[in-house]
N, C-alpha and C. Protein backbone atom coordinates (compact mmCIF):
# COMPACT_ATOMS: atom_id res chain seq x y z
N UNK A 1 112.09 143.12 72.53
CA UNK A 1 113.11 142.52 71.69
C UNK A 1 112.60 141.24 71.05
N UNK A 2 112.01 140.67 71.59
CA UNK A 2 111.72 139.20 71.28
C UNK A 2 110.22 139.27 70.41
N UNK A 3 109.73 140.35 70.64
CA UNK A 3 108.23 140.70 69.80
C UNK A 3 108.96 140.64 67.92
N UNK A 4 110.01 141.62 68.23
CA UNK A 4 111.03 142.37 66.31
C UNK A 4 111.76 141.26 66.19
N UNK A 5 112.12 140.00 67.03
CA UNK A 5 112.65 138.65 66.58
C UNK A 5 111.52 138.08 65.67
N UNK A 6 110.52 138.42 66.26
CA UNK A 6 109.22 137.35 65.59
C UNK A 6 109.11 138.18 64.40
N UNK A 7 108.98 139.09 64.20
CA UNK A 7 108.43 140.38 63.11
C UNK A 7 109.98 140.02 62.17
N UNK A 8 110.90 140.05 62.28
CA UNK A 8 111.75 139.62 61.40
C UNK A 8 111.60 138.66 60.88
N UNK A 9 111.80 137.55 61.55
CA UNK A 9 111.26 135.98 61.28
C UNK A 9 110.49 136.03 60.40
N UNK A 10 108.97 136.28 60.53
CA UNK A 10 107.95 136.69 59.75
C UNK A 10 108.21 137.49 58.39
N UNK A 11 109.14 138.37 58.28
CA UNK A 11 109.43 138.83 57.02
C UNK A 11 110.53 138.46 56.40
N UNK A 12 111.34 137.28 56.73
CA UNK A 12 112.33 136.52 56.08
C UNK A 12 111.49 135.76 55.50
N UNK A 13 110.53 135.02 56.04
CA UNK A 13 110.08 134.02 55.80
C UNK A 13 108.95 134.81 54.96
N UNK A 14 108.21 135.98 54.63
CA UNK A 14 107.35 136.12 53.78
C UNK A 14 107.95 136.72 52.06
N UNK A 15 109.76 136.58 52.15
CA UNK A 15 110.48 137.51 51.80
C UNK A 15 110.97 135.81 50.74
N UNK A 16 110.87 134.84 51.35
CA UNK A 16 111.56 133.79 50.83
C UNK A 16 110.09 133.02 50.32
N UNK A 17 109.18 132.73 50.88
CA UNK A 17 107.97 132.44 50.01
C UNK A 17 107.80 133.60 48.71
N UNK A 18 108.19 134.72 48.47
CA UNK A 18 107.86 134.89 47.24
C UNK A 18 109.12 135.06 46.46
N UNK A 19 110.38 134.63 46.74
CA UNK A 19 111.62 134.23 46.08
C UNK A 19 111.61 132.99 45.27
N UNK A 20 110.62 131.85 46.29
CA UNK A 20 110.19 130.29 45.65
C UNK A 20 109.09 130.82 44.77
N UNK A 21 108.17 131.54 45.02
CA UNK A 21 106.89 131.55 44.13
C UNK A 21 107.67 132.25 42.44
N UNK A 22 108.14 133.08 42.77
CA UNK A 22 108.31 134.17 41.74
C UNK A 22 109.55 133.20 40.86
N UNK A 23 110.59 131.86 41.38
CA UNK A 23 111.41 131.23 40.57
C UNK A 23 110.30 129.83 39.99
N UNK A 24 109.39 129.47 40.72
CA UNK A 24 108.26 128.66 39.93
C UNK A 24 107.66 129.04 39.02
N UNK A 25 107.47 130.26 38.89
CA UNK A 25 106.61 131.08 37.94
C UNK A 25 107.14 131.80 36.92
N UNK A 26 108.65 132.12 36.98
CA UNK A 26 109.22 132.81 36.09
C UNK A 26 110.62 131.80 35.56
N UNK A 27 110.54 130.43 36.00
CA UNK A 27 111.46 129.86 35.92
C UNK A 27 112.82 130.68 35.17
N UNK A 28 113.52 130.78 35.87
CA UNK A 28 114.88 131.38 35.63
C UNK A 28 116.24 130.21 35.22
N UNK A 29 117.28 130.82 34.58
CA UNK A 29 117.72 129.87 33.76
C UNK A 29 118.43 128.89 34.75
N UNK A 30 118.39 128.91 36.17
CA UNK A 30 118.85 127.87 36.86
C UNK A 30 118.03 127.16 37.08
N UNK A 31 117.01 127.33 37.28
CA UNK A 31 115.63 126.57 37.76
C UNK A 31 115.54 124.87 37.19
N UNK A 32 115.81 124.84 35.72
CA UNK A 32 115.84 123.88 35.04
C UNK A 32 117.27 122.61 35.61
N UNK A 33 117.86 123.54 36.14
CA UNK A 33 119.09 122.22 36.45
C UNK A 33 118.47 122.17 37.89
N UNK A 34 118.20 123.00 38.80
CA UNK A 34 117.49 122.80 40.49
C UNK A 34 116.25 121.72 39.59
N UNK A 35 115.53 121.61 39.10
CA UNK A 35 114.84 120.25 38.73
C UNK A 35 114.76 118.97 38.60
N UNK A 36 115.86 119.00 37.79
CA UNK A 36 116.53 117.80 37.33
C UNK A 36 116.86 117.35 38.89
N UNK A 37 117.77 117.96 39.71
CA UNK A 37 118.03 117.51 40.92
C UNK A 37 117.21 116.93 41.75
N UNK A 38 116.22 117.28 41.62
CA UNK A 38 115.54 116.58 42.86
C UNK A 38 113.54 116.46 42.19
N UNK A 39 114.35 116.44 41.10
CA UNK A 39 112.97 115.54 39.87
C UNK A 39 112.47 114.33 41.04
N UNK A 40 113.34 113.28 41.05
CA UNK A 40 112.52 112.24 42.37
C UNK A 40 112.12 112.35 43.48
N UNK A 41 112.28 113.50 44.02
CA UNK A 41 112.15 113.32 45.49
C UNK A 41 110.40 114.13 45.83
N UNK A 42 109.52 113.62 47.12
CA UNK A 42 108.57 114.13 46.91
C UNK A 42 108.42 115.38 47.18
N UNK A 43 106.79 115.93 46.52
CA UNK A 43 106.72 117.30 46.34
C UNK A 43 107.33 118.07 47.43
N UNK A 44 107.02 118.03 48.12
CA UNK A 44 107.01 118.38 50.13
C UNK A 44 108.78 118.56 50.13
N UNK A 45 109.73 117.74 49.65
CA UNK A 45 110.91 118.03 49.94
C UNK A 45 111.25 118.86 48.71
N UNK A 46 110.77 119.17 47.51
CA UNK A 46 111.28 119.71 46.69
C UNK A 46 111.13 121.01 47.14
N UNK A 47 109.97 121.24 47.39
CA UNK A 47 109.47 122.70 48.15
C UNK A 47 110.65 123.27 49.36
N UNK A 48 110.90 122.61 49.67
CA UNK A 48 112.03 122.92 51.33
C UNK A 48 113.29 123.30 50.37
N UNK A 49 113.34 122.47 49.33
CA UNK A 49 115.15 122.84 48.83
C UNK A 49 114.86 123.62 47.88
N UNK A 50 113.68 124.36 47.14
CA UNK A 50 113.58 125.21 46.23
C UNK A 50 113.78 126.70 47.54
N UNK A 51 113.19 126.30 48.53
CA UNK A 51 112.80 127.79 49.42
C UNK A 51 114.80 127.91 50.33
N UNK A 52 114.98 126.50 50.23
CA UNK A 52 116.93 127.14 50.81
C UNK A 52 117.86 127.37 49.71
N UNK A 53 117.37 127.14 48.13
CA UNK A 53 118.21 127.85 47.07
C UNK A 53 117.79 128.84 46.83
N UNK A 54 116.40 129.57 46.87
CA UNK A 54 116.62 130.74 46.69
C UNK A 54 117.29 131.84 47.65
N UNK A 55 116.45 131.13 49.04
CA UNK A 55 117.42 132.27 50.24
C UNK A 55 118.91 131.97 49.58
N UNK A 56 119.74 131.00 49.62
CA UNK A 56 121.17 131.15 49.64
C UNK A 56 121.50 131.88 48.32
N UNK A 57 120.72 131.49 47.26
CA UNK A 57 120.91 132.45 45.93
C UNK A 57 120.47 134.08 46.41
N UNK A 58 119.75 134.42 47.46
CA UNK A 58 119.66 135.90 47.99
C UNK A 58 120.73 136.56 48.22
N UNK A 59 121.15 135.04 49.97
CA UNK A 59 121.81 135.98 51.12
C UNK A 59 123.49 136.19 50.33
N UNK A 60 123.60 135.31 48.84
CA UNK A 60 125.12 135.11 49.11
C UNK A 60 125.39 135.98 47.23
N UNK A 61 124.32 136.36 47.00
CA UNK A 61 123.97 137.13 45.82
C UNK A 61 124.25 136.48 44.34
N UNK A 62 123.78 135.34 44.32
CA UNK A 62 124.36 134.28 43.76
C UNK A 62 123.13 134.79 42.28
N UNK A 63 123.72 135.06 40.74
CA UNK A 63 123.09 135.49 39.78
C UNK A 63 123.48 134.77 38.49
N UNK A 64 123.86 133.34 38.81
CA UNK A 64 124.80 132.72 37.40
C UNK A 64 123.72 131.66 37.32
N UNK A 65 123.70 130.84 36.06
CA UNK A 65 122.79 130.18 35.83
C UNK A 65 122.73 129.05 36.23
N UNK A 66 123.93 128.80 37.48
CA UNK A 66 124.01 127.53 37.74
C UNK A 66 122.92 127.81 39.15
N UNK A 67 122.39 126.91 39.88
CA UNK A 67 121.50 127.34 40.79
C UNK A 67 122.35 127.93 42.36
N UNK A 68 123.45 127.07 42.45
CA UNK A 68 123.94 127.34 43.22
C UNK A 68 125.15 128.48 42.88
N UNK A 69 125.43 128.53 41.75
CA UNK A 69 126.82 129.81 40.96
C UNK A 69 128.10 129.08 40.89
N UNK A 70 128.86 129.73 40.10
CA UNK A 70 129.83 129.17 40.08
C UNK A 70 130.88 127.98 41.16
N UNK A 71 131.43 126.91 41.27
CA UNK A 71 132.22 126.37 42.17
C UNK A 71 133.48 127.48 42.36
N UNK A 72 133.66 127.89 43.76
CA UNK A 72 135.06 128.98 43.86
C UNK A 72 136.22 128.09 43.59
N UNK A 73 136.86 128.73 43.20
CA UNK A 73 138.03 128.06 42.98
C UNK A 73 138.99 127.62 44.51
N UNK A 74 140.14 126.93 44.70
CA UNK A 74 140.89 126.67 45.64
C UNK A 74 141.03 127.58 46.41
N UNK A 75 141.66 128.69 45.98
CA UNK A 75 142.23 129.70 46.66
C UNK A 75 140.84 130.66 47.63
N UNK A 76 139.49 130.72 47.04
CA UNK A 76 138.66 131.38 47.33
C UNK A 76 138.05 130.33 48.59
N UNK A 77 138.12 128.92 48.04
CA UNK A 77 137.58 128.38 49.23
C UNK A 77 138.54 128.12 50.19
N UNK A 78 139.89 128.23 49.91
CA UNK A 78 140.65 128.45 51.33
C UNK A 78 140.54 129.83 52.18
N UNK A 79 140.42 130.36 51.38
CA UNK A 79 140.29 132.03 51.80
C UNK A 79 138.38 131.99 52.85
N UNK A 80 137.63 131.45 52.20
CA UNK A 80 136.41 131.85 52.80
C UNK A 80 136.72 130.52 54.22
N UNK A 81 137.34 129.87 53.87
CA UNK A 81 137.38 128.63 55.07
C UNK A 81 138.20 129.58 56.58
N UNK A 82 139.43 130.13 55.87
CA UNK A 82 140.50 130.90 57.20
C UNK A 82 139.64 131.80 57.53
N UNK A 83 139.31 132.57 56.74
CA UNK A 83 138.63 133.59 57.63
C UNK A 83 136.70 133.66 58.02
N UNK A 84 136.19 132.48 57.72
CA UNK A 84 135.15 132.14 58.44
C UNK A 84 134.00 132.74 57.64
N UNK A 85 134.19 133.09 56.49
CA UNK A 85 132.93 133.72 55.43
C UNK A 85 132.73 132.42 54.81
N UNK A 86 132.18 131.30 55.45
CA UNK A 86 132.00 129.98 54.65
C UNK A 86 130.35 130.12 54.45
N UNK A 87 129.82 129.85 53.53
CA UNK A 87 128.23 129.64 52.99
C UNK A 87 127.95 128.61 54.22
């Protein structure tokens, strides 16, 4: 069990290095505002928050040009809050 923990691990993580490579390289139309954001901060941290917007743009199927997608409205974020589907 704990061998296919690691083997998963390993392919999330080889699954999300080419999610960051392939949005550096093909810059997509969110990419340009994820920039601006964290334009100051050094390389090393930009890298960490480019590799947790794309997983969350994966796991949560997020395809709008904002990097993170649309803000839900009230009702959606009360709804994902009660019943525990919170990002």
């Amino acid at each position: 069990m704990h061998l296919r923990l690691l083997e998963l691990e390993a392919e999330i993580v080889q699954r999300i290095d080419w999610l960051a490579t392939t949005a550096k390289l093909g810059r997509p139309l969110w990419y340009d505002a994820f920039a601006s954001v964290v334009a100051g901060q050094p390389n090393s941290t930009r890298e960490v928050r480019l590799r947790e917007v794309v997983a969350y743009r994966e796991r949560y199927g997020i395809n709008s040009t904002s990097p993170f997608g649309r803000e839900p409205t009230e009702t959606q974020s009360h709804s994902a809050i009660t019943t525990g589907d919170c990002p």
